[in-house]
C-alpha atoms as a PDB file:
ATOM      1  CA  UNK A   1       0.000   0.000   0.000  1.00  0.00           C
ATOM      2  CA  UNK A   2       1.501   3.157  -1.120  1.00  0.00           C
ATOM      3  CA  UNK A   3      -0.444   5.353   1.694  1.00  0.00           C
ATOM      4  CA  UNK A   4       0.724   6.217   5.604  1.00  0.00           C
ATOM      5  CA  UNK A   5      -0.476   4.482   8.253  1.00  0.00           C
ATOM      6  CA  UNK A   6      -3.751   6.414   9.272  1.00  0.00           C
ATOM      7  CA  UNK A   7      -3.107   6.538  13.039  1.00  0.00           C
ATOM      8  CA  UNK A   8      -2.597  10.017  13.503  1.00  0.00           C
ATOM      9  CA  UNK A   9      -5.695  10.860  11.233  1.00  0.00           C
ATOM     10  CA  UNK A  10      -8.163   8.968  13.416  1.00  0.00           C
ATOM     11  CA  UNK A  11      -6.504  10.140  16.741  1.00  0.00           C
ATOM     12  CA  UNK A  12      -7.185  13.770  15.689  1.00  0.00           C
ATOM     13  CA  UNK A  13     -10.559  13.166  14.702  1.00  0.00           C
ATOM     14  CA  UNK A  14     -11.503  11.474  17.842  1.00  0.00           C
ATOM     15  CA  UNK A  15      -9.731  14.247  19.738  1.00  0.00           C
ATOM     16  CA  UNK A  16     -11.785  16.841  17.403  1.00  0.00           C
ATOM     17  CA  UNK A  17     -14.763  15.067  18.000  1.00  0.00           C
ATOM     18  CA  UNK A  18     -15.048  14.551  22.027  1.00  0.00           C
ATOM     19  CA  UNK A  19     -12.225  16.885  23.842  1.00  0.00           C
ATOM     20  CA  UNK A  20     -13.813  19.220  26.228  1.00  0.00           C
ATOM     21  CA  UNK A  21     -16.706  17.189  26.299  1.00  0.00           C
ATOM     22  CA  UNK A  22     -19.180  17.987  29.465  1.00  0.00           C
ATOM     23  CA  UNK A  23     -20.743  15.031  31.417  1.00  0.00           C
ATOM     24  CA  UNK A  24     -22.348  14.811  34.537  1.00  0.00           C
ATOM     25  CA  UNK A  25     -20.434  18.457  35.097  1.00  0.00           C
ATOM     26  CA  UNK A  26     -17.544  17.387  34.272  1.00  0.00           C
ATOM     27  CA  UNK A  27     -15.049  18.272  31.825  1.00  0.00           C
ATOM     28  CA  UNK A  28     -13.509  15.203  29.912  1.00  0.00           C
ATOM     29  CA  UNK A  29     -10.033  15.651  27.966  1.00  0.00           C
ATOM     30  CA  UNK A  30      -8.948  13.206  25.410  1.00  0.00           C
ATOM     31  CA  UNK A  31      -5.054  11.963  25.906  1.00  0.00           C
ATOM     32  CA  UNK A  32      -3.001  10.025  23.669  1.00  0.00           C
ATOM     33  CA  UNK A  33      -0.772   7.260  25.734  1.00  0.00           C
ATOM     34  CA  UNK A  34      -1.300   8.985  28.919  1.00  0.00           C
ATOM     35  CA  UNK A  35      -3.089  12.187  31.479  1.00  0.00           C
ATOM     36  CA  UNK A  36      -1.159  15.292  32.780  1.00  0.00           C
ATOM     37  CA  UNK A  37      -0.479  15.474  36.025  1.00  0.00           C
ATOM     38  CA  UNK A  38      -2.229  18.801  35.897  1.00  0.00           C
ATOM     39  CA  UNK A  39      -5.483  17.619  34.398  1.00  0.00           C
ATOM     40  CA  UNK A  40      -5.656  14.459  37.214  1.00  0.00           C
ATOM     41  CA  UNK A  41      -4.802  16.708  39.603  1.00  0.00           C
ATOM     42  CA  UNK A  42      -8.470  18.531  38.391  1.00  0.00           C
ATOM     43  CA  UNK A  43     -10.538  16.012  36.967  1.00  0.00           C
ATOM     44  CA  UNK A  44     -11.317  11.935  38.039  1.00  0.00           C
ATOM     45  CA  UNK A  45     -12.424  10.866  34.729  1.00  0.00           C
ATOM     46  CA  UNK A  46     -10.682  11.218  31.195  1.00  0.00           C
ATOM     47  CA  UNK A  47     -10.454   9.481  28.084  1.00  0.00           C
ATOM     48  CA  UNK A  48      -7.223   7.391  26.568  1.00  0.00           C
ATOM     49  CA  UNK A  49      -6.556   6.510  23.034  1.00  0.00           C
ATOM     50  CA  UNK A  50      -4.271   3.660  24.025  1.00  0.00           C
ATOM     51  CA  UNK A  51      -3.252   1.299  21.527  1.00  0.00           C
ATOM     52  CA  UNK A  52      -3.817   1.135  17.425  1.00  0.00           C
ATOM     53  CA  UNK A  53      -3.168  -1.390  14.600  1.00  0.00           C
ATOM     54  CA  UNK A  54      -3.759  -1.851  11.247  1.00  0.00           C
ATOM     55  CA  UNK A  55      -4.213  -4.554   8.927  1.00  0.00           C
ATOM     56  CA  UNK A  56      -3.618  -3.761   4.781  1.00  0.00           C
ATOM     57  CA  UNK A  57      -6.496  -5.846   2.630  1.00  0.00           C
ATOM     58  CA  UNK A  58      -5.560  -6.112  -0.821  1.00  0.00           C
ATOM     59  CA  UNK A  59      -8.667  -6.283  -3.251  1.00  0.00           C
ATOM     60  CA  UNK A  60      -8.618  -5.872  -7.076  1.00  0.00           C
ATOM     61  CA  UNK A  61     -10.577  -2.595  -6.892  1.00  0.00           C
ATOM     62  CA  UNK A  62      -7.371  -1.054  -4.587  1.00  0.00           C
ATOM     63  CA  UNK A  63      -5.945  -1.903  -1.189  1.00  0.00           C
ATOM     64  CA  UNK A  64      -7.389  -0.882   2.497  1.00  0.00           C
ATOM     65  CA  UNK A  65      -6.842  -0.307   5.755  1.00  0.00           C
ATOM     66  CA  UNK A  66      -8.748  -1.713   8.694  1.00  0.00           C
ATOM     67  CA  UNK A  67      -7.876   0.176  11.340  1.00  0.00           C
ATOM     68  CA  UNK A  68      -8.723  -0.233  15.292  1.00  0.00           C
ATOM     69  CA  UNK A  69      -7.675   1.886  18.314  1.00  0.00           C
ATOM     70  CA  UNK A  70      -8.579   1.478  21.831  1.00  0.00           C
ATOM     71  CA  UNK A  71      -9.958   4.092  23.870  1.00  0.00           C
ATOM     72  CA  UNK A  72     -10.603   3.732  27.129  1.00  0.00           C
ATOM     73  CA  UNK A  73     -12.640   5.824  29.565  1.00  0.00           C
ATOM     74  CA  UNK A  74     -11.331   5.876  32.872  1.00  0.00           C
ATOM     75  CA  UNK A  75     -12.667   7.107  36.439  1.00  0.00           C
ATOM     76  CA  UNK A  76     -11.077   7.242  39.588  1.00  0.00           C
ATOM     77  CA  UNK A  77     -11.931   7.713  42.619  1.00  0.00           C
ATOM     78  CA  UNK A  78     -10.087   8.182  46.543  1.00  0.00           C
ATOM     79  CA  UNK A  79     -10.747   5.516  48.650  1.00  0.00           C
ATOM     80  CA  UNK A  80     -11.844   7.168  51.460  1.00  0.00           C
ATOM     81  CA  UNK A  81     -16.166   7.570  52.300  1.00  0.00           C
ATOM     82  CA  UNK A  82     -17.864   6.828  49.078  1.00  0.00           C
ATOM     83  CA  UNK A  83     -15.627   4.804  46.649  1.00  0.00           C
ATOM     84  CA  UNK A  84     -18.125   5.760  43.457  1.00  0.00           C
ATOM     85  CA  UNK A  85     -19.376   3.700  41.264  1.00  0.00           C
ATOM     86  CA  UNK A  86     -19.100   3.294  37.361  1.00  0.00           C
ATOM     87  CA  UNK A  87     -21.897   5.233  36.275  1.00  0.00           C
ATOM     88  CA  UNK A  88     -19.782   8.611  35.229  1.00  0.00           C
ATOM     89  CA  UNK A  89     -17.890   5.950  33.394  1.00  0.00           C
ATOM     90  CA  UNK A  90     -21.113   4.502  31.846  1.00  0.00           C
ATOM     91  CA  UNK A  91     -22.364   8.404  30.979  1.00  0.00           C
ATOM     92  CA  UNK A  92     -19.198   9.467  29.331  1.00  0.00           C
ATOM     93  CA  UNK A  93     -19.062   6.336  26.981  1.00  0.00           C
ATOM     94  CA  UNK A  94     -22.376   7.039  25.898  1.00  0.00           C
ATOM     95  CA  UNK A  95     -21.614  10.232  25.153  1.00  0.00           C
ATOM     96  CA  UNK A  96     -18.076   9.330  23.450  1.00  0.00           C
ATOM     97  CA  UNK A  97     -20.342   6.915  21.229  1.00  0.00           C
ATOM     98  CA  UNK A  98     -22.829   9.563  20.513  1.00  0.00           C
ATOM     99  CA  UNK A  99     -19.755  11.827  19.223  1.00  0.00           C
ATOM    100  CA  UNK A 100     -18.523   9.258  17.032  1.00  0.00           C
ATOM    101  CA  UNK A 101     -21.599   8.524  15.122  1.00  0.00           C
ATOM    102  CA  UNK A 102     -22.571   8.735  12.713  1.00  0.00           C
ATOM    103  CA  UNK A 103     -18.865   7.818  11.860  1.00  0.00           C
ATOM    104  CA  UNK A 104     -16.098  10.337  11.464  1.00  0.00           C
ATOM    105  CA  UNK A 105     -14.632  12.030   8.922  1.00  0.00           C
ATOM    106  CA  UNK A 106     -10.585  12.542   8.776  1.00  0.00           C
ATOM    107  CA  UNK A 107      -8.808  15.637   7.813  1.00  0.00           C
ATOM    108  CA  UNK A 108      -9.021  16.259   4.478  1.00  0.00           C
ATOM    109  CA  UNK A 109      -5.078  16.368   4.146  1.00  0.00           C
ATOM    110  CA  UNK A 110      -5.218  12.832   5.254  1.00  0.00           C
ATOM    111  CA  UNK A 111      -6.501  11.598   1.470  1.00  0.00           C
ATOM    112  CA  UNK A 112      -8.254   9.133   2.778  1.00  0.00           C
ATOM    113  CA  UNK A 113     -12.036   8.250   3.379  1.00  0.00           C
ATOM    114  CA  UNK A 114     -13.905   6.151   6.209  1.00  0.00           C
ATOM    115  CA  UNK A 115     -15.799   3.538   4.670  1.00  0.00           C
ATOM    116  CA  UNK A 116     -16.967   1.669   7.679  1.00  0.00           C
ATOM    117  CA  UNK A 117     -16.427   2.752  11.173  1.00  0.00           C
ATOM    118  CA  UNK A 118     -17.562  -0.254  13.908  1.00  0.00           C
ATOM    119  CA  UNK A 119     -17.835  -0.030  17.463  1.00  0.00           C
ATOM    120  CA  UNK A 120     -16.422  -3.121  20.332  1.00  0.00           C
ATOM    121  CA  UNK A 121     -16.812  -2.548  24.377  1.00  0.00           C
ATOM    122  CA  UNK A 122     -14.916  -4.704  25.778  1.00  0.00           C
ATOM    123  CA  UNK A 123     -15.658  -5.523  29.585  1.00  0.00           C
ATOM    124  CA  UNK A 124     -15.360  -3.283  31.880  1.00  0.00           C
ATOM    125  CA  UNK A 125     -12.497  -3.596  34.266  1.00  0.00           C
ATOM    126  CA  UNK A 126     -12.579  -2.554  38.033  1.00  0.00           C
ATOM    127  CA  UNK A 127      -9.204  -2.022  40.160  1.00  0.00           C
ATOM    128  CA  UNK A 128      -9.646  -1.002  43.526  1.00  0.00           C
ATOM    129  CA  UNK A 129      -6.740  -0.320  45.480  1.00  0.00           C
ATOM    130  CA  UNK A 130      -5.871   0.793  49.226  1.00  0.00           C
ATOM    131  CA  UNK A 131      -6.421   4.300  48.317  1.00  0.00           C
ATOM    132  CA  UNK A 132      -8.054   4.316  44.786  1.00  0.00           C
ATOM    133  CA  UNK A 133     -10.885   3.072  42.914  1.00  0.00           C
ATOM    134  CA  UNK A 134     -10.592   2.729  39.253  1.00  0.00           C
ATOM    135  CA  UNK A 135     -13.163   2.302  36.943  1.00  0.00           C
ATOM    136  CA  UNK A 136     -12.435   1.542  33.469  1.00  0.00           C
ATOM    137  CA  UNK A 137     -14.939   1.005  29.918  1.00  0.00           C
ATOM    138  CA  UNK A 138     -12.724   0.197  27.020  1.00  0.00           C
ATOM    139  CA  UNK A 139     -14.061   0.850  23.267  1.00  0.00           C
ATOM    140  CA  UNK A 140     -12.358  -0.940  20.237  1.00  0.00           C
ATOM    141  CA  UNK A 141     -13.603   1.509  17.034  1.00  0.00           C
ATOM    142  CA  UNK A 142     -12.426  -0.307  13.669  1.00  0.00           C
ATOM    143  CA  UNK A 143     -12.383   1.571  10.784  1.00  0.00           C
ATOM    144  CA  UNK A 144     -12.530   0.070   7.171  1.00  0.00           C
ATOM    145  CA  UNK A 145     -10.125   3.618   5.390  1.00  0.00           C
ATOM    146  CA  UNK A 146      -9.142   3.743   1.688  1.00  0.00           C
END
């Protein structure tokens, strides 16, 4: 395939398309690999865009990408009186979902088009800890990109 990866297309247009989001009061940011220590410092909830891979399908009308990244929304909370529960996390996927569809578009300097945009959750994962309580929904989007 003669094109780029499309990684840093689809992180931008997920970052374009939920960043400053408000739910439940809150103000969610969108990081790639990892939070500021200024933002968790603020805010117990955020979303990740941590891992992506592509596959290259090779058809006789022109090659593809199918392309998934993870995003994970993640809630914490101190361990001390109420340890909260997972509905922020439960509002704030909704509300990712809801800002990803209908699907996205990517930057027009990208030269490339979603075809087919799909959306995974994957179970939910729960750590509590001696002084946290982490809540986590993970998302796989897959994109079919030409």
């Amino acid at each position: 395939m003669d094109k780029n990866l499309p990684d840093k297309w689809i992180r931008k247009a997920i970052f374009d398309a939920f960043n400053g989001t408000i739910v439940d009061g809150k103000t969610i940011n969108v990081f790639d690999s990892r939070q500021s220590a200024d933002d968790i410092a603020v805010n117990n909830a955020y979303v990740l865009m941590a891992s992506q891979s592509n596959n290259v399908n090779e058809t006789k009308s022109g090659d593809y990408y199918v392309s998934t990244i993870r995003l994970e929304v993640i809630v914490f909370y101190n361990s001390t009186g109420n340890h909260g529960s997972r509905l922020l996390a439960d509002n704030i996927i909704d509300e990712l979902r809801s800002a990803l569809n209908p699907q996205i578009s990517l930057d027009l300097a990208s030269g490339r088009n979603v075809i087919s945009q799909n959306f995974n959750f994957v179970n939910d994962v729960v750590t509590p800890s001696v002084n946290k309580s982490i809540f986590r929904k993970i998302l796989d989007l897959t994109f079919t990109i030409d």
